[in-house]
PDB file of N, CA and C in Angstrom:
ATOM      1  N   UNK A   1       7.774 -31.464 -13.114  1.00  0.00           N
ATOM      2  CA  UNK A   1       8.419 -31.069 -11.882  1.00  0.00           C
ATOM      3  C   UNK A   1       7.447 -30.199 -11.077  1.00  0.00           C
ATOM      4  N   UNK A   2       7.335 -30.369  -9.837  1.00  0.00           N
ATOM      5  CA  UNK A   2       6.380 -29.451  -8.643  1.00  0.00           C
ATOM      6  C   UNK A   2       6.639 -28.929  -8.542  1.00  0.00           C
ATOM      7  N   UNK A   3       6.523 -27.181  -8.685  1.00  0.00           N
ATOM      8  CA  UNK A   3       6.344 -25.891  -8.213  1.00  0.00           C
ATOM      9  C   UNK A   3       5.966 -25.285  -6.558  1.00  0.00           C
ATOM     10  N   UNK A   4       6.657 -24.967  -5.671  1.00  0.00           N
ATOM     11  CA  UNK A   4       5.967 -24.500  -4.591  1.00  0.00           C
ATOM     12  C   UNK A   4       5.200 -23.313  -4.980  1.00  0.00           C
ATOM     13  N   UNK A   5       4.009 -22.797  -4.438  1.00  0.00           N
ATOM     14  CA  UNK A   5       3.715 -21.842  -4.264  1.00  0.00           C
ATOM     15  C   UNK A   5       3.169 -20.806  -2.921  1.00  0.00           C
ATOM     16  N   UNK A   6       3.818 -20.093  -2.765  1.00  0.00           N
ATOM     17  CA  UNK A   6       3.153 -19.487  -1.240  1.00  0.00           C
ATOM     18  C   UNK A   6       2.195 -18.698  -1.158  1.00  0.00           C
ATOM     19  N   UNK A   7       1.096 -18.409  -0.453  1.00  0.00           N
ATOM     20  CA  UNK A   7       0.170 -17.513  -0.483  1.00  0.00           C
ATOM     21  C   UNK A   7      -0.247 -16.640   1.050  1.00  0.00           C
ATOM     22  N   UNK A   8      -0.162 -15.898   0.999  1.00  0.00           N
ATOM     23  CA  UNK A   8      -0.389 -15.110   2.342  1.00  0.00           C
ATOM     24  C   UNK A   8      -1.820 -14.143   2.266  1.00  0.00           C
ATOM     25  N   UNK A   9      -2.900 -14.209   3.109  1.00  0.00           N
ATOM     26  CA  UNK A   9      -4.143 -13.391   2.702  1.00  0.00           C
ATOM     27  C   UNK A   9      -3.925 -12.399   3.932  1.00  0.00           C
ATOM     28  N   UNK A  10      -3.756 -11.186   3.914  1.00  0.00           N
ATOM     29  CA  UNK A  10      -3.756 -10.282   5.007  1.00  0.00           C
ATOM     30  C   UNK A  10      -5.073  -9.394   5.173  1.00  0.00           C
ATOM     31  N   UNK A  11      -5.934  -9.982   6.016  1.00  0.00           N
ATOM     32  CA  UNK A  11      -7.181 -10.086   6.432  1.00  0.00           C
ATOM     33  C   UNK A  11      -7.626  -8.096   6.486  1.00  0.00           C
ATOM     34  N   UNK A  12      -6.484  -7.588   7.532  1.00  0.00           N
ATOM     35  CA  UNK A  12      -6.677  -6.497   7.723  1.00  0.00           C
ATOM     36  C   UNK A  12      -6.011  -5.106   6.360  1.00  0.00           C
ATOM     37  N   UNK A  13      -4.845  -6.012   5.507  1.00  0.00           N
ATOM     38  CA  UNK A  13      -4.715  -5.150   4.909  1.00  0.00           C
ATOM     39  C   UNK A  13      -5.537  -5.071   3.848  1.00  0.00           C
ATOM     40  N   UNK A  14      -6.203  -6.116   3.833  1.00  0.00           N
ATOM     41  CA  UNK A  14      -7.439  -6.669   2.565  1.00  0.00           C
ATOM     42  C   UNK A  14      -6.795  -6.839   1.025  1.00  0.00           C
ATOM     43  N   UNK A  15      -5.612  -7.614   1.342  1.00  0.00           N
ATOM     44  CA  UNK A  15      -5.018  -8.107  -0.343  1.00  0.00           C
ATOM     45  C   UNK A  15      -4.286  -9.603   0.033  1.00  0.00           C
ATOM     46  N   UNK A  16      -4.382 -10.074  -1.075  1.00  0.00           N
ATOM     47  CA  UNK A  16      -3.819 -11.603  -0.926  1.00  0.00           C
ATOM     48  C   UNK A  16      -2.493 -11.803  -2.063  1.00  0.00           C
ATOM     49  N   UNK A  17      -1.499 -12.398  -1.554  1.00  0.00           N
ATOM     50  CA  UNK A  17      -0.575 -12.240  -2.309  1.00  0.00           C
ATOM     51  C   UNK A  17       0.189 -13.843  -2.238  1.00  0.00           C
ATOM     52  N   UNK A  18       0.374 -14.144  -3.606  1.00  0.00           N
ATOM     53  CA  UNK A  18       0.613 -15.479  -4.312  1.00  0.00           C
ATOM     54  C   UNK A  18       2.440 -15.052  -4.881  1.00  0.00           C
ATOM     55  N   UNK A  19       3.497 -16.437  -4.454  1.00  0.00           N
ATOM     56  CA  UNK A  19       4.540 -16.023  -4.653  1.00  0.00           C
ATOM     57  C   UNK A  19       4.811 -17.138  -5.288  1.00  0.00           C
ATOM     58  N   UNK A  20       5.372 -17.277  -6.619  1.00  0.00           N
ATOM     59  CA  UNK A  20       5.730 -18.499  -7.460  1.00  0.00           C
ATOM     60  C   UNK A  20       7.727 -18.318  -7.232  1.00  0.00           C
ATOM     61  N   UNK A  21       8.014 -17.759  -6.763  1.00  0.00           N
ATOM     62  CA  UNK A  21       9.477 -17.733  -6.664  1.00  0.00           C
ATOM     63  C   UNK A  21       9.562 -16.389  -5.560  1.00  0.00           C
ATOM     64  N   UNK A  22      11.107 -16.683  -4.426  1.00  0.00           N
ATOM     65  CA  UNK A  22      11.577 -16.009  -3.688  1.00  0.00           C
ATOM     66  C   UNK A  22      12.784 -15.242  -4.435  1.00  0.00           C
ATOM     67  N   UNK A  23      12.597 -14.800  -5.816  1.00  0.00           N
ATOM     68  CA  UNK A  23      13.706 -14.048  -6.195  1.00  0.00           C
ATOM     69  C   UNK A  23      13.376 -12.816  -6.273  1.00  0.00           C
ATOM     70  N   UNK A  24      14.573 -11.932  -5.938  1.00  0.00           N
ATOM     71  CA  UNK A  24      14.725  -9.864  -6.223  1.00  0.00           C
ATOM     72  C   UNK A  24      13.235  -9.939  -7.196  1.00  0.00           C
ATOM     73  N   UNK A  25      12.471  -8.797  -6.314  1.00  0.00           N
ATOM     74  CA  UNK A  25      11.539  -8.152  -7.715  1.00  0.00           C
ATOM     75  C   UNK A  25      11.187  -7.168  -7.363  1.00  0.00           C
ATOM     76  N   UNK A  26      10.052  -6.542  -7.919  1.00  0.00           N
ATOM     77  CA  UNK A  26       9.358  -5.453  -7.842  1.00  0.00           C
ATOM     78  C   UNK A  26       8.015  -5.348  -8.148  1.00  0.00           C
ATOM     79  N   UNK A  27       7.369  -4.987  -7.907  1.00  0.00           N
ATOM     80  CA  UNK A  27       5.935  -4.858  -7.988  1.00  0.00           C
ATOM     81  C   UNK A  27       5.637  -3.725  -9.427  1.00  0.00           C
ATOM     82  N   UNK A  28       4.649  -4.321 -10.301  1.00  0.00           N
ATOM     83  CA  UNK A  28       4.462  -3.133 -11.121  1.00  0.00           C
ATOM     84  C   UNK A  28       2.759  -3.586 -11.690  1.00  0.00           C
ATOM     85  N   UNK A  29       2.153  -2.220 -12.152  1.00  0.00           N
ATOM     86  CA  UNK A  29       0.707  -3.034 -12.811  1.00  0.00           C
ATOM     87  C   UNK A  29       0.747  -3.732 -13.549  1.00  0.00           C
ATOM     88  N   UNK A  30      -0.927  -4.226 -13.740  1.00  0.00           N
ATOM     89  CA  UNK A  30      -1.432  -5.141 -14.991  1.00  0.00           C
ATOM     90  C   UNK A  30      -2.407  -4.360 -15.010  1.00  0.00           C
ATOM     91  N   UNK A  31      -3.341  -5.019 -16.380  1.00  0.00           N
ATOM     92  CA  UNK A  31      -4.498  -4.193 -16.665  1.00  0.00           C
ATOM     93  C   UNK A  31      -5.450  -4.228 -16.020  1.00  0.00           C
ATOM     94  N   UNK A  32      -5.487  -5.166 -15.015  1.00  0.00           N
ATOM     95  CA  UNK A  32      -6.681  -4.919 -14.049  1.00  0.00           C
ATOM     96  C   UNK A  32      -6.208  -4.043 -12.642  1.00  0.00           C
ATOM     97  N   UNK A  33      -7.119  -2.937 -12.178  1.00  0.00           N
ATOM     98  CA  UNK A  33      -6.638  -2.397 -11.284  1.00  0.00           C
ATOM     99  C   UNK A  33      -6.436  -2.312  -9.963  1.00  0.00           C
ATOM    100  N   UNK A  34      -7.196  -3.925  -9.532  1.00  0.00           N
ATOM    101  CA  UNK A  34      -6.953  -4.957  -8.370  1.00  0.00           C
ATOM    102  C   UNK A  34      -5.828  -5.338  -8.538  1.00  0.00           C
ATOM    103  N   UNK A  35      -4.999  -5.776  -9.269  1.00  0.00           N
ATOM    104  CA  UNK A  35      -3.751  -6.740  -9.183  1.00  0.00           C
ATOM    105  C   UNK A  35      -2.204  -6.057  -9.760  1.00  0.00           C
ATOM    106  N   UNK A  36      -1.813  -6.471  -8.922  1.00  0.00           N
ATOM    107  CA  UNK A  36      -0.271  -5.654  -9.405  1.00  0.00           C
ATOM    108  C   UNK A  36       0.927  -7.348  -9.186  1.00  0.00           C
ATOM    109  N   UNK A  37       1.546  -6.923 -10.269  1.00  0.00           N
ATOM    110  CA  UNK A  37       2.353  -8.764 -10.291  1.00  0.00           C
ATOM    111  C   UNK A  37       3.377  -8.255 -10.044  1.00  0.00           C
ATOM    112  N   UNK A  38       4.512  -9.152  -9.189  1.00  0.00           N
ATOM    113  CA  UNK A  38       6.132  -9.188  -9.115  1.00  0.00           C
ATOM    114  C   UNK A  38       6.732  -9.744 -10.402  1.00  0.00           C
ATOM    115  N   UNK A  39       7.909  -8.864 -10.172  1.00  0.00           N
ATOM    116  CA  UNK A  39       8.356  -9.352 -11.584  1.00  0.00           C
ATOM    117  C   UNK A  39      10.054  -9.047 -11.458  1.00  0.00           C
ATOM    118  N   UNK A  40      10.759  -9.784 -11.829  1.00  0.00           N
ATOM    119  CA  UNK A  40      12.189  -9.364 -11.716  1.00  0.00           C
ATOM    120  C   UNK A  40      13.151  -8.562 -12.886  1.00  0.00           C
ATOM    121  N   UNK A  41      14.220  -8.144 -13.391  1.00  0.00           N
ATOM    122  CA  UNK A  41      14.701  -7.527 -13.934  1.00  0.00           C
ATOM    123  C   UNK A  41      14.462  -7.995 -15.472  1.00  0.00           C
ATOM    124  N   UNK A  42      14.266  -9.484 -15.794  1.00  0.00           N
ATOM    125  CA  UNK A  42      14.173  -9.694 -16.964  1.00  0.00           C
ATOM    126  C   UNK A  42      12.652 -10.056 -17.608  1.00  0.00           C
ATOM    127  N   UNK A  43      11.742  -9.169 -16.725  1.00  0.00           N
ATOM    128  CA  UNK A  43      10.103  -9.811 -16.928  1.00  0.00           C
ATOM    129  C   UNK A  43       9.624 -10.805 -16.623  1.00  0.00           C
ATOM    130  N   UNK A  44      10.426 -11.923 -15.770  1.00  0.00           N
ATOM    131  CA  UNK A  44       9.875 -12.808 -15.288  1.00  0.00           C
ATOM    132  C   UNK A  44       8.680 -12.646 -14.172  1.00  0.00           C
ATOM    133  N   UNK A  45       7.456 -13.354 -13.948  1.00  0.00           N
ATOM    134  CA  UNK A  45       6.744 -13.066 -13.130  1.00  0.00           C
ATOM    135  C   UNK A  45       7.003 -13.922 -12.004  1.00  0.00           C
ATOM    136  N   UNK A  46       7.247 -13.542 -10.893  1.00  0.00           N
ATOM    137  CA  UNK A  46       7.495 -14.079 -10.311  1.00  0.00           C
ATOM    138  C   UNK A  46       6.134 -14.358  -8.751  1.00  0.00           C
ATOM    139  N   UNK A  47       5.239 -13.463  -9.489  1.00  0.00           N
ATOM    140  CA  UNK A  47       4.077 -13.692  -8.597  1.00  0.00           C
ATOM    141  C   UNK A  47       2.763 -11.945  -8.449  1.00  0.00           C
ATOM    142  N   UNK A  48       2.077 -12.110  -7.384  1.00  0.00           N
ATOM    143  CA  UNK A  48       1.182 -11.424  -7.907  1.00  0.00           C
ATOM    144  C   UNK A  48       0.377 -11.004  -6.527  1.00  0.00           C
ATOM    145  N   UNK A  49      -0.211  -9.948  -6.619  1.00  0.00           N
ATOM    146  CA  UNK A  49      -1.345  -9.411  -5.021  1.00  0.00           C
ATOM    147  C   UNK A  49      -2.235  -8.621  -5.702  1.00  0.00           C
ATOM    148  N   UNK A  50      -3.769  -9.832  -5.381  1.00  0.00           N
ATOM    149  CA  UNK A  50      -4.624  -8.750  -5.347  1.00  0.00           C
ATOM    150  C   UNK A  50      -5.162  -7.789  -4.124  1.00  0.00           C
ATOM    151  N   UNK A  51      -5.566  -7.122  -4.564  1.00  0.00           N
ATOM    152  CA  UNK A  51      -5.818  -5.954  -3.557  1.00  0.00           C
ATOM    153  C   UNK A  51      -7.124  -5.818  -3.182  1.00  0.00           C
ATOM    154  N   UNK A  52      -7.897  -5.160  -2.223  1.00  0.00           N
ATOM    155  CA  UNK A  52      -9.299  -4.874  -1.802  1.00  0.00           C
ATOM    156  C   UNK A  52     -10.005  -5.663  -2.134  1.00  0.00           C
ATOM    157  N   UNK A  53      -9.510  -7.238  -2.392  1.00  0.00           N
ATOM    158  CA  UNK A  53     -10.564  -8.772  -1.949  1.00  0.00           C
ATOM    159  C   UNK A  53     -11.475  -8.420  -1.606  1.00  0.00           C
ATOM    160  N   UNK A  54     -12.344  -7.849  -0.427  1.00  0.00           N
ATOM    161  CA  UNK A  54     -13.597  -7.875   0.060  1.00  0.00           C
ATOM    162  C   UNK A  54     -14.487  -7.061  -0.803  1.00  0.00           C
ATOM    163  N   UNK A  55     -13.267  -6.271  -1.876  1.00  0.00           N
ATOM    164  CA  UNK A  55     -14.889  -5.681  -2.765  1.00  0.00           C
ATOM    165  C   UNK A  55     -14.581  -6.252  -4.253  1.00  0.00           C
ATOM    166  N   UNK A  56     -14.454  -7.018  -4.016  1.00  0.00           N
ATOM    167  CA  UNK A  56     -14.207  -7.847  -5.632  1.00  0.00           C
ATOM    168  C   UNK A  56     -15.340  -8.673  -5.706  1.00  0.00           C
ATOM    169  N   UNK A  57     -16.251  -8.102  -7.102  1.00  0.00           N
ATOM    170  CA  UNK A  57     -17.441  -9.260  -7.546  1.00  0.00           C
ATOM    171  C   UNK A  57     -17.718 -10.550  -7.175  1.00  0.00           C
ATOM    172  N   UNK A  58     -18.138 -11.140  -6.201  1.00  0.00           N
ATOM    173  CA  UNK A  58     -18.479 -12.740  -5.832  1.00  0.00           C
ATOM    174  C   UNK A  58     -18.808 -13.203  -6.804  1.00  0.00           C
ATOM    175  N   UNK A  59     -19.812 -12.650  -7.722  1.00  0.00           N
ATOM    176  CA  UNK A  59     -20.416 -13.713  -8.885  1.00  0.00           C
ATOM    177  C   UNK A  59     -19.513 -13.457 -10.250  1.00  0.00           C
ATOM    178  N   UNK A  60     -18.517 -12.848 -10.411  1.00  0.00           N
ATOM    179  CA  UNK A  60     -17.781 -13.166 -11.230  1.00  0.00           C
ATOM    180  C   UNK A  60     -16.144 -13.280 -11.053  1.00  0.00           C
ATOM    181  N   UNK A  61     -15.244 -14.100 -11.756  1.00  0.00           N
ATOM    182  CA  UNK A  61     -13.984 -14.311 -11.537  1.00  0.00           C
ATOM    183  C   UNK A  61     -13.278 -12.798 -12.321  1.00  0.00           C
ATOM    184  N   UNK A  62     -12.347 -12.704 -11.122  1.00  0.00           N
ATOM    185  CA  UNK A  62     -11.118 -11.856 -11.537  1.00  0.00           C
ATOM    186  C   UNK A  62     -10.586 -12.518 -12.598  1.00  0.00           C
ATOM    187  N   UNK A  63      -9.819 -11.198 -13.439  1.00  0.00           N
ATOM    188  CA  UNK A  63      -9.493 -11.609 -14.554  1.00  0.00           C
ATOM    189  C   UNK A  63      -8.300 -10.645 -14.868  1.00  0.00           C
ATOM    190  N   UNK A  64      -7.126 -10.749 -15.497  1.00  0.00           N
ATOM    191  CA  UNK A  64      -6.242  -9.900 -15.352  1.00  0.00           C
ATOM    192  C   UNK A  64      -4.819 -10.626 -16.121  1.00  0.00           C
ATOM    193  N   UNK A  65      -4.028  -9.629 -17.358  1.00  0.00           N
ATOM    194  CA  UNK A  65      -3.482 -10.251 -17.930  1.00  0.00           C
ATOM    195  C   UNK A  65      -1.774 -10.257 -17.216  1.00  0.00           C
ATOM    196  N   UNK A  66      -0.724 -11.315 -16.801  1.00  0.00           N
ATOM    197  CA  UNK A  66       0.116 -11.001 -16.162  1.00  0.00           C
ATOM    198  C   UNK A  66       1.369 -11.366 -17.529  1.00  0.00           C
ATOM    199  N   UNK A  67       2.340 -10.197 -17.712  1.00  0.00           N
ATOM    200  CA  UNK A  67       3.740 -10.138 -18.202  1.00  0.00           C
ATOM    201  C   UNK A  67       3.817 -11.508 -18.381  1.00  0.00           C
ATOM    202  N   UNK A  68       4.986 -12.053 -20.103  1.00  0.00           N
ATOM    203  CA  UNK A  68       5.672 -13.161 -19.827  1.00  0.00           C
ATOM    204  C   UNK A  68       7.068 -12.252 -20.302  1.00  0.00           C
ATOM    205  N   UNK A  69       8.311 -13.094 -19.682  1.00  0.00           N
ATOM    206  CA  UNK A  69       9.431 -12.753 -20.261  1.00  0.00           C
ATOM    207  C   UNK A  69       9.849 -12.822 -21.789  1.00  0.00           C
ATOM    208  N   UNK A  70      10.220 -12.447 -22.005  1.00  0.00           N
ATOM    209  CA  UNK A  70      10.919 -13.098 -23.589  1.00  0.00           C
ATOM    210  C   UNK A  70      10.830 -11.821 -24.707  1.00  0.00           C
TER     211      UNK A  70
END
């Protein structure tokens, strides 16, 4: 089954934010200190924003572990 996903890059606020679902959440960390994931009441992730893009390593990939429910 296909998944939508939405992504919005806000140029001036300098973070890009990826939404795998439009349900209630909240924002909380991960272990990397670029990225903070949505997540709803039962740990579901429901998506994710990294932050200060323009100073994130070009020659290497972000990396960052995100919550599963259960």
């Amino acid at each position: 089954m296909a998944q939508t996903v939405k992504v919005w890059f806000d140029k001036e606020g300098d973070f890009l934010e990826v939404r795998f679902s439009e349900k209630p959440g909240f924002m909380r960390e991960t272990d990397h200190d670029a990225v903070m994931e949505r997540v709803n009441d039962q740990g579901e992730v429901l998506g994710f924003t990294v932050m200060a893009v323009s100073k994130l390593d070009k020659d290497h990939p972000l990396v960052a572990q995100l919550a599963q429910a259960g």
